[in-house]
N, C-alpha and C. Protein backbone atom coordinates (compact mmCIF):
# COMPACT_ATOMS: atom_id res chain seq x y z
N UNK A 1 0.85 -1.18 0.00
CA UNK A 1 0.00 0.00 0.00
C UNK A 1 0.89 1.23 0.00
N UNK A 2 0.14 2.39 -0.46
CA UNK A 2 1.05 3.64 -0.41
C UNK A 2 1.03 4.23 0.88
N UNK A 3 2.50 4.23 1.11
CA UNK A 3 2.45 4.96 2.45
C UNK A 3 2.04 6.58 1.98
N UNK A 4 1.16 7.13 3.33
CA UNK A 4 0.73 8.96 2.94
C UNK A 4 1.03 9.56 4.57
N UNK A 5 1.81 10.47 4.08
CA UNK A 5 2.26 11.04 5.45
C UNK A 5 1.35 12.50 4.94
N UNK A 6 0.63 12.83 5.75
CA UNK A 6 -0.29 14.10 5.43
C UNK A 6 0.94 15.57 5.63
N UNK A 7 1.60 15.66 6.11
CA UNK A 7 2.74 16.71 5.67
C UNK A 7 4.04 16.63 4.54
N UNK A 8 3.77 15.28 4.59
CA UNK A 8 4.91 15.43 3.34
C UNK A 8 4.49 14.55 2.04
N UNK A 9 3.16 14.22 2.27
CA UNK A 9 2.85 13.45 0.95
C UNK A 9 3.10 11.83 0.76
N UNK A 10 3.27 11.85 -0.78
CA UNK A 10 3.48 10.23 -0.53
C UNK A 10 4.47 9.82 -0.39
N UNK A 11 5.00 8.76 0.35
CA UNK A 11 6.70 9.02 0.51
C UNK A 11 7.47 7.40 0.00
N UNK A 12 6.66 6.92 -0.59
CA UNK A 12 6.91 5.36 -1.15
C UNK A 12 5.31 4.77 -1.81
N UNK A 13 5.76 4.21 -2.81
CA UNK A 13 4.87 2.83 -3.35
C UNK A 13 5.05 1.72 -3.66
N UNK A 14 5.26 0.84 -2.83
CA UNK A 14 5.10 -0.22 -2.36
C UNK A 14 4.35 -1.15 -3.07
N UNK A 15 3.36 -0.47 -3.41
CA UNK A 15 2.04 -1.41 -4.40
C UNK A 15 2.47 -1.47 -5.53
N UNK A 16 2.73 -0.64 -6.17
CA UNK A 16 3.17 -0.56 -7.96
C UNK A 16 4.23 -1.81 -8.18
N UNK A 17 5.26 -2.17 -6.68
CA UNK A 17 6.36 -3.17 -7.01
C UNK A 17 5.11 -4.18 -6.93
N UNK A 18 3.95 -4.19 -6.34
CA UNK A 18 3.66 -5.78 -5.95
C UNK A 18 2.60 -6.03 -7.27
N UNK A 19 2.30 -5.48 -8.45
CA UNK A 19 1.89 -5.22 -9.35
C UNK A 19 0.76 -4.74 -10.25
N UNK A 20 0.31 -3.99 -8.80
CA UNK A 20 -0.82 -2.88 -8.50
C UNK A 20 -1.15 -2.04 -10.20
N UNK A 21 -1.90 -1.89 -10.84
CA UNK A 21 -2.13 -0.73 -12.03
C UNK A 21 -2.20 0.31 -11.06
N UNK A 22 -1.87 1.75 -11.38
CA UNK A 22 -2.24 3.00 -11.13
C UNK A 22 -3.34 3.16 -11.22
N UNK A 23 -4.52 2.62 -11.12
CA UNK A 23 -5.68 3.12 -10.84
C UNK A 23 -5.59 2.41 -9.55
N UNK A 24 -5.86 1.45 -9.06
CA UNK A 24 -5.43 0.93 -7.63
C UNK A 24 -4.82 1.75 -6.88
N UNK A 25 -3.66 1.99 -7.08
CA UNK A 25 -2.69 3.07 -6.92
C UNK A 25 -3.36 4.10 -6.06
N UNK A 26 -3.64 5.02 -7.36
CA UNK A 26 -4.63 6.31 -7.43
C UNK A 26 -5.93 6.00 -5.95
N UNK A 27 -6.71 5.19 -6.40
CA UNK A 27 -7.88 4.61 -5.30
C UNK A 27 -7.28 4.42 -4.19
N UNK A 28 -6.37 3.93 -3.74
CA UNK A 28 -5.67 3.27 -2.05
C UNK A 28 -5.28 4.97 -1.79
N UNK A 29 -4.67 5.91 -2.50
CA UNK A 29 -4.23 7.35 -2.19
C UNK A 29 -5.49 8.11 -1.52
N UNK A 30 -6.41 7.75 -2.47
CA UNK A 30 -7.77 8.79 -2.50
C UNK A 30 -8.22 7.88 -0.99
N UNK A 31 -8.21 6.82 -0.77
CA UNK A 31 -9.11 6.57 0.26
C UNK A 31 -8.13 6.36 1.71
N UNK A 32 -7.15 6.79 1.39
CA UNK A 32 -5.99 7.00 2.56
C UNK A 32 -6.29 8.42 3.22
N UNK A 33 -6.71 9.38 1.86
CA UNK A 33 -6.62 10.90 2.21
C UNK A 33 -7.85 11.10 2.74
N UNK A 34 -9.27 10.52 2.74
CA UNK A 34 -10.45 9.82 2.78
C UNK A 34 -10.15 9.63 4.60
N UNK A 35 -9.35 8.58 4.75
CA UNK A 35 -9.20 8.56 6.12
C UNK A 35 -8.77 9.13 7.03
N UNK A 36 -7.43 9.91 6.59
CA UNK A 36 -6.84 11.32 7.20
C UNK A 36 -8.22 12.11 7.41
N UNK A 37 -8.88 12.37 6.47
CA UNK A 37 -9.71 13.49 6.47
C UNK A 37 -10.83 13.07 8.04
N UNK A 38 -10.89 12.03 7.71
CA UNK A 38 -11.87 11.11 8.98
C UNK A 38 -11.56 11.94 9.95
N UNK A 39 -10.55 11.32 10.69
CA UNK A 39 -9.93 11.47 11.49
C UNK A 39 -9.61 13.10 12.13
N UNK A 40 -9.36 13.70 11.15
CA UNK A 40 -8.79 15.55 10.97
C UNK A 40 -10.55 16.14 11.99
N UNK A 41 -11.70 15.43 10.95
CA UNK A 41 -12.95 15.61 11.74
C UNK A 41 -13.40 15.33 13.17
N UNK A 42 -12.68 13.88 13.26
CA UNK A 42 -13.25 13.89 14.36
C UNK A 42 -12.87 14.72 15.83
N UNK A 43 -11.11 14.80 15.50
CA UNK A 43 -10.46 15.76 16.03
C UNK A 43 -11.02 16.91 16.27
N UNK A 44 -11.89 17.72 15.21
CA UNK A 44 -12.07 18.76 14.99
C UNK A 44 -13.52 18.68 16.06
N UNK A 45 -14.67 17.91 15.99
CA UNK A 45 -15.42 17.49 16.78
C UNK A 45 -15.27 17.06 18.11
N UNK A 46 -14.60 16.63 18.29
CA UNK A 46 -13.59 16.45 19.57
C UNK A 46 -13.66 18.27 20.59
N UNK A 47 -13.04 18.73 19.63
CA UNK A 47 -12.54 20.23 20.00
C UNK A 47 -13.40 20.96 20.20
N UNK A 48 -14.96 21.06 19.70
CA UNK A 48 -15.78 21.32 19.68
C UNK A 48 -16.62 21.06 20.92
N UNK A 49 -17.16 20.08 21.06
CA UNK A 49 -17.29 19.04 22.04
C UNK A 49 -16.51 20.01 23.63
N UNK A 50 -14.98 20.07 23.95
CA UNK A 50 -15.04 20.74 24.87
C UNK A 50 -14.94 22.21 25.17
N UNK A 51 -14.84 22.86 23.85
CA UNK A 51 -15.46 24.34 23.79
C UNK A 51 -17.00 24.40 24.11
N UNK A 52 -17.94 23.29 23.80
CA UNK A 52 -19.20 23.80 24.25
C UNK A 52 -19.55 23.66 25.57
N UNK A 53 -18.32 22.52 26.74
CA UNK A 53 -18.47 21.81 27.88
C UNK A 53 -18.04 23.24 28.19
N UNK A 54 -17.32 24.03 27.94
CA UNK A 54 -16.33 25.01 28.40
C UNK A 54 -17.50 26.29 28.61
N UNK A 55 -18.20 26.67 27.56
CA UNK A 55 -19.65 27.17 27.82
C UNK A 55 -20.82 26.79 28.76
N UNK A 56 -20.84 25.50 28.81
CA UNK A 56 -22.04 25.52 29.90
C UNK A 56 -21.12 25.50 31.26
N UNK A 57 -20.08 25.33 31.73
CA UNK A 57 -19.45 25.45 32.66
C UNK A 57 -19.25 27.02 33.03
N UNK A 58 -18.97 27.88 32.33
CA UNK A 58 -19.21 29.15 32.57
C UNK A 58 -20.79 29.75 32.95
N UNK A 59 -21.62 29.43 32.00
CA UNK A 59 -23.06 29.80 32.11
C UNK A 59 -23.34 29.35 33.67
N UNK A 60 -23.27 28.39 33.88
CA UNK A 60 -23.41 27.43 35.03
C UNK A 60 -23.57 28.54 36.18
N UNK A 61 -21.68 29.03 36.31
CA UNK A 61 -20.95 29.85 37.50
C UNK A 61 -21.38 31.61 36.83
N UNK A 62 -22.18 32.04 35.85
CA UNK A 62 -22.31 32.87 35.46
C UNK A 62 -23.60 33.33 36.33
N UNK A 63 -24.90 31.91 36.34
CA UNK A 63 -25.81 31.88 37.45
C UNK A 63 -25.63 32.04 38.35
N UNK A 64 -24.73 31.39 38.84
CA UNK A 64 -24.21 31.40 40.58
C UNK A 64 -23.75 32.64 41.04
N UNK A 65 -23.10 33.32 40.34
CA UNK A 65 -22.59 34.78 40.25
C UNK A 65 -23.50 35.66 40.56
N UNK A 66 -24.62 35.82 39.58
CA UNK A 66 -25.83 36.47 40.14
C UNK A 66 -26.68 36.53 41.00
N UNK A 67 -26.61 35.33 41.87
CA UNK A 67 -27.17 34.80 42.92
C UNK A 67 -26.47 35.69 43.74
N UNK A 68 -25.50 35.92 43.91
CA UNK A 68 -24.67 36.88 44.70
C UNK A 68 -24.69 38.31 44.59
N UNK A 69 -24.90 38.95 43.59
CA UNK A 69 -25.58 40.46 43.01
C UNK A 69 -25.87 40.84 44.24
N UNK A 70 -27.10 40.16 44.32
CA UNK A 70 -27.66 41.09 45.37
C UNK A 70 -27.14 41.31 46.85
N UNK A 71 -26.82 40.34 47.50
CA UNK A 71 -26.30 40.76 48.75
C UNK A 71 -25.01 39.96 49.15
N UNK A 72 -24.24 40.01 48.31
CA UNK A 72 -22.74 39.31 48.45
C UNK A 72 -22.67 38.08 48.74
N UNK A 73 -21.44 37.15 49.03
CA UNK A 73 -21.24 35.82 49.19
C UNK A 73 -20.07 35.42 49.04
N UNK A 74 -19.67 34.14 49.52
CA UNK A 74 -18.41 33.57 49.71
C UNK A 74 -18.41 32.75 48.15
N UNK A 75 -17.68 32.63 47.51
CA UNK A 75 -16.71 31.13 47.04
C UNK A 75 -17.23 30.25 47.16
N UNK A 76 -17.23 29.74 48.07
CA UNK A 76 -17.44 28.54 48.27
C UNK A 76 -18.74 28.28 48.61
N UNK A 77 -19.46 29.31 48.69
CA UNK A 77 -21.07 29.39 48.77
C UNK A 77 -22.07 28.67 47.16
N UNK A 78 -21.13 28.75 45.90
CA UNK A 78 -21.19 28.79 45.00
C UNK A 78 -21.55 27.11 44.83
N UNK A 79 -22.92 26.97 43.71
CA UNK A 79 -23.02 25.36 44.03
C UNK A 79 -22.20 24.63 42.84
N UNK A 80 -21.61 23.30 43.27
CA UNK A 80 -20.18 22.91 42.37
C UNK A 80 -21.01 22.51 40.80
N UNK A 81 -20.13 22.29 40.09
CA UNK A 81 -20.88 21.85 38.39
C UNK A 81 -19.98 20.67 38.13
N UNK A 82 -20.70 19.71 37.46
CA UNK A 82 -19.67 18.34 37.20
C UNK A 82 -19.79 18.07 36.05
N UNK A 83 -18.67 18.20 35.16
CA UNK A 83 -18.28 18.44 33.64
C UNK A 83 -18.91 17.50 33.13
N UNK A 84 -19.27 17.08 31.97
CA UNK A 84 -19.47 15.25 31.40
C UNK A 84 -18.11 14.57 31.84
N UNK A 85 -17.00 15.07 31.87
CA UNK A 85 -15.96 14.14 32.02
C UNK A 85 -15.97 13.54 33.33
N UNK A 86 -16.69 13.96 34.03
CA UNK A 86 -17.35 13.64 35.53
C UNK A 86 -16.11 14.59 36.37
N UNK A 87 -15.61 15.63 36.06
CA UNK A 87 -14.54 16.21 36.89
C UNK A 87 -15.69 17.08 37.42
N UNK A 88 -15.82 17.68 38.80
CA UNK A 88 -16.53 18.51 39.56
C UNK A 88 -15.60 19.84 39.78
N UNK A 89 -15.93 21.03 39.22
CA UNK A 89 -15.56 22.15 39.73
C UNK A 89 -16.32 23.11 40.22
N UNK A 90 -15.16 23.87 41.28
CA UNK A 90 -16.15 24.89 41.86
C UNK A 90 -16.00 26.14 41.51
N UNK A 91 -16.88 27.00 42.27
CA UNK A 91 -16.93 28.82 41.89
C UNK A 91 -15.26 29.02 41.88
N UNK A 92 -14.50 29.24 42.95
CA UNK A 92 -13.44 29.19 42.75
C UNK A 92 -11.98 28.71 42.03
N UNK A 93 -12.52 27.48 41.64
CA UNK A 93 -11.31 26.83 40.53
C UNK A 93 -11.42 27.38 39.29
N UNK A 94 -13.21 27.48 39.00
CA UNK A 94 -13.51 28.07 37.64
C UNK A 94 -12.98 29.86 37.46
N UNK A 95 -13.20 30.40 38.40
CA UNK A 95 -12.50 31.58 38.21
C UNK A 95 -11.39 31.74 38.54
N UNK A 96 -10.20 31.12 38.69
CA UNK A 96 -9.16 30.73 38.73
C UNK A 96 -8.72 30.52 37.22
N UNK A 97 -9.64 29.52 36.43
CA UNK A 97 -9.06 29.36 35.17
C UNK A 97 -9.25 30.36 34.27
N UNK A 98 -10.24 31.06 34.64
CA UNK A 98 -10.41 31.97 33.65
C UNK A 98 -10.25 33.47 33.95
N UNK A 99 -8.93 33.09 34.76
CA UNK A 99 -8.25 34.78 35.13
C UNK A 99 -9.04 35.90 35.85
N UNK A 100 -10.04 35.31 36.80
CA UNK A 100 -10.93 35.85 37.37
C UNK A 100 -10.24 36.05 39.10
N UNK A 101 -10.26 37.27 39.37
CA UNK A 101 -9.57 37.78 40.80
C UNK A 101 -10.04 36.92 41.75
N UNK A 102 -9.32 35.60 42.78
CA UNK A 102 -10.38 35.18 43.61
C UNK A 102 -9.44 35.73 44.90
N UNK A 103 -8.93 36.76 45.20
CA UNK A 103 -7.71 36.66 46.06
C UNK A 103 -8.62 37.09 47.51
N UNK A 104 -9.67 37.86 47.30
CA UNK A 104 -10.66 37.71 48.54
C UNK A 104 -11.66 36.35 48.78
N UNK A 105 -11.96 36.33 49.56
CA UNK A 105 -12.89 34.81 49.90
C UNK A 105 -14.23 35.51 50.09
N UNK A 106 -14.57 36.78 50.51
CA UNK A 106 -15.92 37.10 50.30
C UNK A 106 -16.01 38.05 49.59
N UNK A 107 -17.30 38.26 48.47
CA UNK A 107 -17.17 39.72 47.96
C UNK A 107 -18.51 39.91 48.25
N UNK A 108 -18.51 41.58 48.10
CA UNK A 108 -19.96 42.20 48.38
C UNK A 108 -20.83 42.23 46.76
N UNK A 109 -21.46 42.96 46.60
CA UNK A 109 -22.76 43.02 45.54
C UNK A 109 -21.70 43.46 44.16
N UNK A 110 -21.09 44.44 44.29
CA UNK A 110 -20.61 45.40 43.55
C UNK A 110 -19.19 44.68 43.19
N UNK A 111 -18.56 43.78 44.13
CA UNK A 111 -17.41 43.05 43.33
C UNK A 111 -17.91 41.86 42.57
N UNK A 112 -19.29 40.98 42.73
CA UNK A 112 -19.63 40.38 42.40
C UNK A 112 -20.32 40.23 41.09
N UNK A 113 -20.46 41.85 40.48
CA UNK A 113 -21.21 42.55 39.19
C UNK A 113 -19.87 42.22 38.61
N UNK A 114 -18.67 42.88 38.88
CA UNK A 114 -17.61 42.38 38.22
C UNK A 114 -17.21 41.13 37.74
N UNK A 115 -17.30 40.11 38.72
CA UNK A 115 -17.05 38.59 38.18
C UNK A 115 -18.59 38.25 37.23
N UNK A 116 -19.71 38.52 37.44
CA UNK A 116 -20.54 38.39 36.43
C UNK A 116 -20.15 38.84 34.91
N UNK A 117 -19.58 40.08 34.95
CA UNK A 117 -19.33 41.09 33.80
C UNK A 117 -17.74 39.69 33.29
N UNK A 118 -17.25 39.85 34.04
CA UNK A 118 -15.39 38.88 33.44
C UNK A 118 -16.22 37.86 32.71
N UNK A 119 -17.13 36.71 33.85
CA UNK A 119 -17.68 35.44 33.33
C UNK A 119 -18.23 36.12 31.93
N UNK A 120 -19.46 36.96 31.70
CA UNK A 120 -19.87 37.13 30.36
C UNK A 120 -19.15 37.05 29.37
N UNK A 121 -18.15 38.05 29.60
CA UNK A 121 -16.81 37.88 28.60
C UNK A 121 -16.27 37.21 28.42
N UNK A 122 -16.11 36.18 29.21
CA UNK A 122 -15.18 34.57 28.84
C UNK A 122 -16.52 34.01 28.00
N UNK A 123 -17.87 34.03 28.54
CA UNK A 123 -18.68 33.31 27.46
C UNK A 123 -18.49 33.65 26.05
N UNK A 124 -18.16 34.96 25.94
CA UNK A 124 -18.46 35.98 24.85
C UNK A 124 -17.27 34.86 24.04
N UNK A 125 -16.32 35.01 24.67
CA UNK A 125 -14.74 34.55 23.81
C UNK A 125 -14.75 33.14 23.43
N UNK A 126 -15.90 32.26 24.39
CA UNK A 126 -15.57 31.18 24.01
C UNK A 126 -17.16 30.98 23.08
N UNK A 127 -17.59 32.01 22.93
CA UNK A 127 -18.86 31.48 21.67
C UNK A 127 -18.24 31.99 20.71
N UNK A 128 -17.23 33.09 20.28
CA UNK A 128 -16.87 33.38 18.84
C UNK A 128 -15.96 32.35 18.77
N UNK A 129 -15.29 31.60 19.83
CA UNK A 129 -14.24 30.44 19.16
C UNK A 129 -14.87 29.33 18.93
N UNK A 130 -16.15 29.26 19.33
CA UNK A 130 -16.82 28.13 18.37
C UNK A 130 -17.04 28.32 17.18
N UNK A 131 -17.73 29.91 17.07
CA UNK A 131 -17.81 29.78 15.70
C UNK A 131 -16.90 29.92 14.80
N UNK A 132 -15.65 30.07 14.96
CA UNK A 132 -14.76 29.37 14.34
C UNK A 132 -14.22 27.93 13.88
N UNK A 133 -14.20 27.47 15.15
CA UNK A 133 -14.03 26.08 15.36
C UNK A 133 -15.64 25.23 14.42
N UNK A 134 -16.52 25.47 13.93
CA UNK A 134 -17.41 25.42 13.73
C UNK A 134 -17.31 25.25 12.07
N UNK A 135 -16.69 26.93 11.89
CA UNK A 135 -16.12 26.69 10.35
C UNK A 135 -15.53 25.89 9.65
N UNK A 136 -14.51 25.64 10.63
CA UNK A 136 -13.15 24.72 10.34
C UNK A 136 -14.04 23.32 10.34
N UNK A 137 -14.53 22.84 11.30
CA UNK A 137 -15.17 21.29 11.08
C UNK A 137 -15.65 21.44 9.71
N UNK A 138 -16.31 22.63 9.21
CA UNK A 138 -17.47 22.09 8.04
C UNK A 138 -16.66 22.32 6.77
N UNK A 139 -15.35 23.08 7.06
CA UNK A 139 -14.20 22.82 5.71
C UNK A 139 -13.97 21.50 5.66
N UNK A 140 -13.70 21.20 6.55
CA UNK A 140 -12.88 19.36 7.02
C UNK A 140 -14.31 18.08 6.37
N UNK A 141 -15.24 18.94 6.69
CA UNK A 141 -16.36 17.56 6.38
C UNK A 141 -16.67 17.83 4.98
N UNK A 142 -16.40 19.34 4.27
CA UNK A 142 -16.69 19.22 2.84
C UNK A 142 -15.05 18.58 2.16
N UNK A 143 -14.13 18.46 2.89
CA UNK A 143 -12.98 18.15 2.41
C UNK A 143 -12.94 16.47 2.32
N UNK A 144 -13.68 16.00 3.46
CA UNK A 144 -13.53 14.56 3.40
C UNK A 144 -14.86 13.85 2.64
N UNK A 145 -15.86 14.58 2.52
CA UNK A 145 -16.96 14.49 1.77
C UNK A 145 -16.17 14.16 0.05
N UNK A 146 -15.73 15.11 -0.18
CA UNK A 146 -14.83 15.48 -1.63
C UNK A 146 -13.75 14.15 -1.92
N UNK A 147 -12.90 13.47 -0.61
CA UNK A 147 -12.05 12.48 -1.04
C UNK A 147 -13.04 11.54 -1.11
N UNK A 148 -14.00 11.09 -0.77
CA UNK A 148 -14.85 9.85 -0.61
C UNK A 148 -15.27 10.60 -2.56
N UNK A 149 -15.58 11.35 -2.51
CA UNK A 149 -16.92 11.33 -3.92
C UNK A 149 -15.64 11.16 -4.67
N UNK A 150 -14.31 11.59 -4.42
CA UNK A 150 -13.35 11.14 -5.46
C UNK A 150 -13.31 10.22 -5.91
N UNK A 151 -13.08 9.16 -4.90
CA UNK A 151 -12.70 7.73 -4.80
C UNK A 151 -13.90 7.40 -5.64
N UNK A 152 -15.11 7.59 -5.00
CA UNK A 152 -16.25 6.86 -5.66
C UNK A 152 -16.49 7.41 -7.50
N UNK A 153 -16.21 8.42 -7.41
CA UNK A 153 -15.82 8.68 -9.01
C UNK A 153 -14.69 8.01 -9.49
N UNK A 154 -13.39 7.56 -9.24
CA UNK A 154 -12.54 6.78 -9.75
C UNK A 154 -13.09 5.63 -9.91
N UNK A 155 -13.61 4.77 -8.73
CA UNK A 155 -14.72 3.52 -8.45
C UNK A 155 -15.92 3.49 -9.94
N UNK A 156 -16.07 4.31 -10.27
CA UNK A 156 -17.43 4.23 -11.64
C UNK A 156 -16.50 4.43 -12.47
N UNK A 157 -15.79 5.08 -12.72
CA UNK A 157 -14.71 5.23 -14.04
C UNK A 157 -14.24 3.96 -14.33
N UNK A 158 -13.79 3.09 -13.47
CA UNK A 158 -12.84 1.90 -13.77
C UNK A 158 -13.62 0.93 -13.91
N UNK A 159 -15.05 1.13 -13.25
CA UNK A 159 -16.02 0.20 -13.62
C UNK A 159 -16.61 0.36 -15.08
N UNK A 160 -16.59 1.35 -14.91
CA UNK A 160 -17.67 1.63 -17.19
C UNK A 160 -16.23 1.07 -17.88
N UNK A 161 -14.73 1.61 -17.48
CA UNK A 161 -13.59 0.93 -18.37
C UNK A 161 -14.05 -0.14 -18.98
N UNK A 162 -13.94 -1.44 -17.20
CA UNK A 162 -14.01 -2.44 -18.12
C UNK A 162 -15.02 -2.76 -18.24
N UNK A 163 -16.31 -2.46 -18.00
CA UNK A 163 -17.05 -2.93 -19.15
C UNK A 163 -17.20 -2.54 -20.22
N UNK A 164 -16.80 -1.63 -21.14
CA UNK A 164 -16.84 -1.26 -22.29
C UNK A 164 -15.40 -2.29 -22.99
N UNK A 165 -14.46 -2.70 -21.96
CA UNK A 165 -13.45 -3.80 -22.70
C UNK A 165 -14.10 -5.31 -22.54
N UNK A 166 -14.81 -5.45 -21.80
CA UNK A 166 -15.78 -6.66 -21.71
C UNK A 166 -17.20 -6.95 -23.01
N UNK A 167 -17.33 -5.32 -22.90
CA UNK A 167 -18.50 -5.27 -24.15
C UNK A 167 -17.78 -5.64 -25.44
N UNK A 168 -16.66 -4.97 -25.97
CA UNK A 168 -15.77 -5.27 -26.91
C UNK A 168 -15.21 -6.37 -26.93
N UNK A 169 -15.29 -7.55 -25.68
CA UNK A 169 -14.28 -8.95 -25.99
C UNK A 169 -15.64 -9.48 -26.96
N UNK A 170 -16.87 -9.09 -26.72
CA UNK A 170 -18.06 -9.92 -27.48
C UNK A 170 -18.61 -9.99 -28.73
């Protein structure tokens, strides 16, 4: 089979010695790049997947935040959220990751408008990087869409071949 290294191309054929025609050839390439492409997706879905975990985990502590508006609260007052990955975080770890001041343990109404206002903005940042991330999957799925209809167009080409050399043996 042809080896395909997706950065540097094809880097041996292997098949042509074992006495493969170039349409074989051609087909094992197309459905190699076919599988890269798979794969490039699911990755890409993957990525997706914890950008949106990354959103409801904010929304989550974005609630909890407001709960506090009105007449202040501790940290740890904050009720915990447990990812799908089953990891449990709290008010505090989450604003920790997302560069949110926790260096007091209680805040009043008015520091607490602030961590509402930061959280929004981390939502804000992580919904335009979906829709990026969003783009990119649906390049990747019209890209791997495209090696499959290749293949399957090489697949009917080599099929009408020989039958039109089959029609002609008669």
């Amino acid at each position: 089979m042809a080896q395909v290294d997706p950065t540097q191309g094809i880097r041996h054929f292997d098949s042509i010695s074992k006495g493969l025609d170039i349409g074989s050839v051609m087909m094992m390439v197309n459905l190699e790049r076919a599988t890269i492409m798979e794969s490039q997706v699911m990755d890409q879905a993957q990525r997706m997947k914890n950008i949106n975990e990354d959103i409801r985990t904010a929304q989550h502590f974005m609630s909890e935040a407001r709960k506090f508006e009105n007449g202040g609260g501790w940290w740890g007052d904050a009720a915990t959220f447990t990812r799908s990955c089953g990891t449990v975080w709290n008010m505090k770890a989450f604003a920790q990751s997302a560069n949110i001041d926790v260096e007091e343990e209680h805040r009043d109404a008015s520091m607490w408008k602030v961590v509402v206002e930061k959280i929004k903005q981390r939502v804000d940042s992580l919904n335009s990087n979906s829709q990026l991330e969003m783009i990119k999957l649906q390049s990747l799925i019209n890209k791997r869409n495209q090696a499959f209809e290749m293949s399957s167009n090489h697949v009917n080409k080599f099929s009408g071949t020989l039958d039109k050399i089959i029609s002609n043996m008669r």
